[in-house]
Protein backbone atom coordinates (compact mmCIF):
# COMPACT_ATOMS: atom_id res chain seq x y z
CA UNK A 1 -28.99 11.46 -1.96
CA UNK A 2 -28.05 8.53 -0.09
CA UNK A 3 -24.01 7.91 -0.41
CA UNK A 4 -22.58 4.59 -1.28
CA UNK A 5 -19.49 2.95 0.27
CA UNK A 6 -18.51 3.44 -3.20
CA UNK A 7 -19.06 7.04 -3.51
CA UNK A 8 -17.04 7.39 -0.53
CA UNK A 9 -14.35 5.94 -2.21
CA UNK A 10 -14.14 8.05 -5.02
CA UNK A 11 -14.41 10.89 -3.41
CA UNK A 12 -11.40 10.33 -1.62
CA UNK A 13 -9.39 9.64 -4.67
CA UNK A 14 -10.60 12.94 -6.38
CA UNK A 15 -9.32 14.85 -3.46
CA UNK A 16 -5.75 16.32 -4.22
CA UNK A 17 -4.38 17.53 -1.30
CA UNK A 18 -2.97 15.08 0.87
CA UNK A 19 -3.79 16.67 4.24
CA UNK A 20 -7.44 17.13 2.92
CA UNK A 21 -7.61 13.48 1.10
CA UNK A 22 -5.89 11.79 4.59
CA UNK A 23 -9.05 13.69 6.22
CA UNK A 24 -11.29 12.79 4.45
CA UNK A 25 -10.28 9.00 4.72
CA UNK A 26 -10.38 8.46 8.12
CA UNK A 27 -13.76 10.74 8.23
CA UNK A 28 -15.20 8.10 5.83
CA UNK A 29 -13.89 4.88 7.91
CA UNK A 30 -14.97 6.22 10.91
CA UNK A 31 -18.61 6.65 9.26
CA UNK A 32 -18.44 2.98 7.20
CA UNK A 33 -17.49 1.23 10.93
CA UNK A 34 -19.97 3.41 12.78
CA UNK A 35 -22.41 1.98 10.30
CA UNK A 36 -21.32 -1.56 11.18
CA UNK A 37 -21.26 -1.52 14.15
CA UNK A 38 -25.03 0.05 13.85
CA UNK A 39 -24.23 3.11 15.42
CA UNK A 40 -25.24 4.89 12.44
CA UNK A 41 -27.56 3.94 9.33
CA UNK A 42 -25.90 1.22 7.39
CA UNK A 43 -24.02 2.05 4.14
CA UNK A 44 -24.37 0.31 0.90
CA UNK A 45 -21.49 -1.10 -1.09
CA UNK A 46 -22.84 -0.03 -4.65
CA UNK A 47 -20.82 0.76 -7.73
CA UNK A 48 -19.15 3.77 -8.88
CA UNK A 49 -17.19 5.18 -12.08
CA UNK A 50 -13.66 6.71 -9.90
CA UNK A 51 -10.92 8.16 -12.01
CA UNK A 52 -8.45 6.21 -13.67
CA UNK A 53 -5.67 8.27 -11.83
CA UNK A 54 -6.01 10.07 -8.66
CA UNK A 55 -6.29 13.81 -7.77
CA UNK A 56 -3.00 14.78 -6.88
CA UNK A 57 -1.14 17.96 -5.69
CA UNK A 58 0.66 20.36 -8.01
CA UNK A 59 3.86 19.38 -5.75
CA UNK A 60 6.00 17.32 -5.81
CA UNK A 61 7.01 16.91 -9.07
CA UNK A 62 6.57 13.52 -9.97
CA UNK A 63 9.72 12.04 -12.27
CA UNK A 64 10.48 8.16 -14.26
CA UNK A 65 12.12 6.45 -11.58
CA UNK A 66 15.37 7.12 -13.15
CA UNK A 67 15.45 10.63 -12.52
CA UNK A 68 14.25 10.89 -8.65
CA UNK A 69 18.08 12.01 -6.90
CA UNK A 70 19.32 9.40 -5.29
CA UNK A 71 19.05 9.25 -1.82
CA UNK A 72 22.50 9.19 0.65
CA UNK A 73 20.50 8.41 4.00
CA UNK A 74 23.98 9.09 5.99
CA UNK A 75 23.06 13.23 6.17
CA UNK A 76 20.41 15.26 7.52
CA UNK A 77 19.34 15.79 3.63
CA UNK A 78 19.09 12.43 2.86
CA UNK A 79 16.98 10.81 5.78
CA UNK A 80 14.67 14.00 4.67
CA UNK A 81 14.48 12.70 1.28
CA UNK A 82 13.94 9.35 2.29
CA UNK A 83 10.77 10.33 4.71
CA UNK A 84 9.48 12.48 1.80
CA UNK A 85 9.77 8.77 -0.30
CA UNK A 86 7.61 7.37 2.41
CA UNK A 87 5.52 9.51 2.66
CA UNK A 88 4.71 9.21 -0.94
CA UNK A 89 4.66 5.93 -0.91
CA UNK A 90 1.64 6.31 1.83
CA UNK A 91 -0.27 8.24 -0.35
CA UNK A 92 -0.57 6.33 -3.18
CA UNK A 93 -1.66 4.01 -0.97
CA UNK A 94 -4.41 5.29 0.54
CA UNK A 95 -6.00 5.76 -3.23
CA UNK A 96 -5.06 2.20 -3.76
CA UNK A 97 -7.02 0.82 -0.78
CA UNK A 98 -10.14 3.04 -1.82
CA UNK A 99 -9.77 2.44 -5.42
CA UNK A 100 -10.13 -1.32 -4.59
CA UNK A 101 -13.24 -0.33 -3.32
CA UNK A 102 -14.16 2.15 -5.31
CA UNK A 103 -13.33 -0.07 -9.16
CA UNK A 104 -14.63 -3.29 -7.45
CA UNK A 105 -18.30 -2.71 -6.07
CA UNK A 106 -19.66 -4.77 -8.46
CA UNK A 107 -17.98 -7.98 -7.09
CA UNK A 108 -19.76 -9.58 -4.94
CA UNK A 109 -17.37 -9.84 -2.06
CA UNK A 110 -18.52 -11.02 1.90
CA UNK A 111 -18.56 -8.10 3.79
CA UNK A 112 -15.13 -8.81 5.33
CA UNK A 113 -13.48 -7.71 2.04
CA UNK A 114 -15.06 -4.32 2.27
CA UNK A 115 -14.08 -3.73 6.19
CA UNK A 116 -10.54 -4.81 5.80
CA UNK A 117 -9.87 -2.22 2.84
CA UNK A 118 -10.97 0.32 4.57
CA UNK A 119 -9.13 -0.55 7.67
CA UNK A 120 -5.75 -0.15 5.60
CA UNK A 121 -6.97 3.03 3.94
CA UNK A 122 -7.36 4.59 7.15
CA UNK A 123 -3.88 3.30 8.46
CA UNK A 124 -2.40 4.62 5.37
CA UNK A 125 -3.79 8.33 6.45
CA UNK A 126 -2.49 7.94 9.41
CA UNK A 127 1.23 6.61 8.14
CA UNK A 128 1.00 9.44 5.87
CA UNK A 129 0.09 11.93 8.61
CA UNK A 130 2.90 11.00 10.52
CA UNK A 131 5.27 10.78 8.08
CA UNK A 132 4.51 14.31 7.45
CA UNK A 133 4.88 15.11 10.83
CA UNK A 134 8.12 14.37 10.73
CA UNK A 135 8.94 16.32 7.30
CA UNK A 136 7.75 19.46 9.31
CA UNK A 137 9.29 18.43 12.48
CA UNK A 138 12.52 19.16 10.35
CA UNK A 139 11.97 21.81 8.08
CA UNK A 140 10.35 20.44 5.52
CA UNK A 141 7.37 18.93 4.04
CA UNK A 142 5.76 17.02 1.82
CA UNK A 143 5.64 17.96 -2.21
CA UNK A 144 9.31 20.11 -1.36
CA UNK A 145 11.24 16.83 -3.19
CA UNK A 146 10.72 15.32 -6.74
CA UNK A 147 8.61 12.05 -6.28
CA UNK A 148 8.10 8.37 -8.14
CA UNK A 149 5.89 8.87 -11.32
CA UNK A 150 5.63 4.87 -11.58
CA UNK A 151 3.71 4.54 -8.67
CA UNK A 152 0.55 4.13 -9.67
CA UNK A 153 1.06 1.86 -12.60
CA UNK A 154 0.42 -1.05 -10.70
CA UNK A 155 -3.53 0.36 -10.41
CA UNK A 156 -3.57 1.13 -14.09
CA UNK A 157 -2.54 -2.06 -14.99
CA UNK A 158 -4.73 -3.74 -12.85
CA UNK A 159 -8.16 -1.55 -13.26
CA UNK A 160 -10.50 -4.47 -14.43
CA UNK A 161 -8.84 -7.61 -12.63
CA UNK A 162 -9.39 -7.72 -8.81
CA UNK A 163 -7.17 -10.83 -8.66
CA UNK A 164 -4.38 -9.43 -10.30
CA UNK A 165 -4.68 -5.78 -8.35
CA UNK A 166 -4.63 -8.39 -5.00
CA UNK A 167 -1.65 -10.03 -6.67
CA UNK A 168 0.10 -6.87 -7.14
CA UNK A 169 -0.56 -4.69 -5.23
CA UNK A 170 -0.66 -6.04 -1.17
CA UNK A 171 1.46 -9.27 -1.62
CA UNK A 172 4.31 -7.61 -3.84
CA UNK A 173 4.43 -3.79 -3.59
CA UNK A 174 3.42 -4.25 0.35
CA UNK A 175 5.21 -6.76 0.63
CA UNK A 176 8.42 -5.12 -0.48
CA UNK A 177 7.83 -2.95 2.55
CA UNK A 178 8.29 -5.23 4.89
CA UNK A 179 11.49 -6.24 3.20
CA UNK A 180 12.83 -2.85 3.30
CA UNK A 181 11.54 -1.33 6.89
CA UNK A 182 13.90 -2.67 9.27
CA UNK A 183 17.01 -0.98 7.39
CA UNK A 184 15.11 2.49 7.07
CA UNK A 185 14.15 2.35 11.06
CA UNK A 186 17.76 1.69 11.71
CA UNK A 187 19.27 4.48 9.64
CA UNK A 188 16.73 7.06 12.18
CA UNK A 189 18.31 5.22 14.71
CA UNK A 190 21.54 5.37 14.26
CA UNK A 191 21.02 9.56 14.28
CA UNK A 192 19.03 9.75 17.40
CA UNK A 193 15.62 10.43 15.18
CA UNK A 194 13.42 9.19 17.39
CA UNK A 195 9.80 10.32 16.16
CA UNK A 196 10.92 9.14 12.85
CA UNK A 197 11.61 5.73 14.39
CA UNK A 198 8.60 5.58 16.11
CA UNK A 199 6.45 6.39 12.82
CA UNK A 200 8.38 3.91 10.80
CA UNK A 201 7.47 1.65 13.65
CA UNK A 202 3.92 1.94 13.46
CA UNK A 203 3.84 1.58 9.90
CA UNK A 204 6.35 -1.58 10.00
CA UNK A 205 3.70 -2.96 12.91
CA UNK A 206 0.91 -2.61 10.40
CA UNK A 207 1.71 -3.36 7.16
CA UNK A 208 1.74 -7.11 7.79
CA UNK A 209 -1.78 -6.85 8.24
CA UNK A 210 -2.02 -5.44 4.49
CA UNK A 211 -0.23 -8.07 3.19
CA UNK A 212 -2.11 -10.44 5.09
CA UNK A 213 -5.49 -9.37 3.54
CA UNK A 214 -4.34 -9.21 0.01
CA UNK A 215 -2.98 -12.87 0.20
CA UNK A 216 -6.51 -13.82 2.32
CA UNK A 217 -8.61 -12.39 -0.66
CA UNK A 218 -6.61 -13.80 -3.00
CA UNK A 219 -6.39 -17.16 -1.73
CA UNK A 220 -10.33 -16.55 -1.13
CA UNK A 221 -11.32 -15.65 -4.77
CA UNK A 222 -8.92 -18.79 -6.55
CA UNK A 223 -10.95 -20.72 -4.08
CA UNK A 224 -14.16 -19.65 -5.74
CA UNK A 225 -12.33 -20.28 -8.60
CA UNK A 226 -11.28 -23.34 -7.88
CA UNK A 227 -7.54 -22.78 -8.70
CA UNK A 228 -4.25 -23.24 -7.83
CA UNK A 229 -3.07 -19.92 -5.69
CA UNK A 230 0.41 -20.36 -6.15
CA UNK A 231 0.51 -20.81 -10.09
CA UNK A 232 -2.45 -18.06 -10.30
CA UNK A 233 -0.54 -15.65 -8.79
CA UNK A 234 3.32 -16.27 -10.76
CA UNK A 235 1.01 -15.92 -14.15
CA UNK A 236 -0.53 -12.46 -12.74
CA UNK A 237 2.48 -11.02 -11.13
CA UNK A 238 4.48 -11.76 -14.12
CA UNK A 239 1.51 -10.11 -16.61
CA UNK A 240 1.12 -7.54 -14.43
CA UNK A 241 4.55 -6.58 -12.25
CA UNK A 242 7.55 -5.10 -14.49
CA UNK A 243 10.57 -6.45 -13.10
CA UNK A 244 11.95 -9.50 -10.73
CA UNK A 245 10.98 -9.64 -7.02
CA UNK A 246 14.15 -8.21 -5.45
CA UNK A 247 15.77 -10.00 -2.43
CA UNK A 248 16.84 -9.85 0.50
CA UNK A 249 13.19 -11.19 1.40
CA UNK A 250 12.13 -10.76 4.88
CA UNK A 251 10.64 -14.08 5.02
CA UNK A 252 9.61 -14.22 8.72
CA UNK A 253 7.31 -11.18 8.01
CA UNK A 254 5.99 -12.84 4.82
CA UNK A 255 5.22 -15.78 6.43
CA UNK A 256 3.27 -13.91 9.30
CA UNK A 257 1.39 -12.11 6.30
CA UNK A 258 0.37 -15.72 4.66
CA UNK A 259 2.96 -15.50 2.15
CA UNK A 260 5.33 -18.54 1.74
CA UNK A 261 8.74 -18.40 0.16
CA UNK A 262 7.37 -20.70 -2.92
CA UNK A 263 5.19 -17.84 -3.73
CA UNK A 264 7.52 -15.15 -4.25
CA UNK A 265 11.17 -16.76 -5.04
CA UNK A 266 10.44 -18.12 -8.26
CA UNK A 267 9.99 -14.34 -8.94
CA UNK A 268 13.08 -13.29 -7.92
CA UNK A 269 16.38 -11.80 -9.69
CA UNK A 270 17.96 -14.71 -8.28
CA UNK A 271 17.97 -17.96 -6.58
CA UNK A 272 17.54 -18.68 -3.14
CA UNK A 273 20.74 -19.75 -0.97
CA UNK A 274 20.89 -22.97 -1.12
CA UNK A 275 20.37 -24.94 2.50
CA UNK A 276 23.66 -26.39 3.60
CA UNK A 277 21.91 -28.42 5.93
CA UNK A 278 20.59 -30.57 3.34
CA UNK A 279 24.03 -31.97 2.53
């Protein structure tokens, strides 16, 4: 039976284990670009019926936002807890980059789309690998701390709207890692945690690229559309996100991504400072 890009996709998402799903990911990008690249027999797109939620482990725990402990970065237990939150964090998104493929197949899309996706998806295994790397490197590991339950609501909510999962998902869940990054390298660096600093690196390195093909899809499907990008995506990010945008912005980053302050601070909790140079 011949297997879709599709099928790949799924398949991924109904593996629980992250180990065994981060695998499996890079096994199937590896195969999709060998196929590209015509190393290998080329691989349909085609269409396929993946789960509403993903396969996940029995641990961790997942808890509402509201009860996850807060974490105090400034001891050994809380820069644990924090790598265990990004390491979470990575997971989901692996299952977000295949379920874009995976819910989507029957969109027609250039073949671009379908390459970049599964460029992030196998990033995200890696991020996640390495993040766990560094659980283990101190004692721990990955499913040992309660996790964020919310996490994939953002896929739920999006399930039959490709513009608003674009919307959403890269250019304001992604996005709010580039915001947050910096301060999270710093706090490993300021203990001497140096193979946490180097993964957070990596990850920091990379993510502008997700952002960056979340807002080029985006921008290319209101094109098809012939519609504005900017009010197109206020009117899906406020259907579809729960909550304000939260500054500080890194807005250097954003801009790298293809994401201009217009798009995002109307969303915010509050205004931007105002420029004194403008009298």
């Amino acid at each position: 039976m011949t297997t879709t890009l599709t099928q790949m996709a799924t398949e991924v998402l109904m593996t629980a284990d992250g180990r065994e799903k981060t695998a499996l990911s890079r096994r199937h990008a590896r195969a999709w670009f060998a196929a590209r690249r015509g190393d290998a027999p080329p691989i349909e797109i085609g269409t396929a019926a993946p789960p509403l939620h993903p396969a996940r482990p029995e641990r961790p725990e997942l808890l509402s936002p509201r009860d996850v402990p807060r974490r105090r970065p400034g001891s050994e237990a809380g820069r644990i807890a924090l790598l265990h939150a990004v390491a979470h964090i990575e997971l989901n998104a692996v299952d977000l980059h295949w379920d874009i493929i995976a819910r989507f197949g029957h969109v027609p899309m250039p073949p671009g789309f379908h390459d970049d996706w599964v460029k992030c998806a196998d990033e995200e295994s890696k991020h996640f690998n390495l993040v766990c790397d560094c659980l283990e490197a101190l004692s721990s590991h990955y499913g040992a701390l309660p996790a964020h339950a919310g996490m994939w609501r953002a896929a739920e909510d999006t399930a039959h709207d490709l513009m608003g999962r674009l919307a959403v998902v890269p250019m304001v869940l992604e996005a709010r890692g580039l915001d947050v990054t910096p301060g999270m390298i710093e706090i490993f660096r300021k203990a001497g945690a140096a193979q946490a600093v180097s993964a957070l690196e990596v990850i920091y390195a990379e993510e502008v690229a997700h952002v960056a093909y979340g807002s080029k899809w985006f921008h290319f499907l209101c094109g098809r559309e012939d519609a504005d990008p900017k009010e197109v995506f206020h009117d899906l990010v406020r259907r579809y996100f729960h909550g304000a945008l939260k500054p500080p912005f890194n807005e250097e980053k954003r801009a790298e991504a293809g994401l201009p302050p217009d798009f995002y601070w109307p969303l915010a909790e509050e205004t931007p400072p105002r420029d004194r140079s403008a009298g």
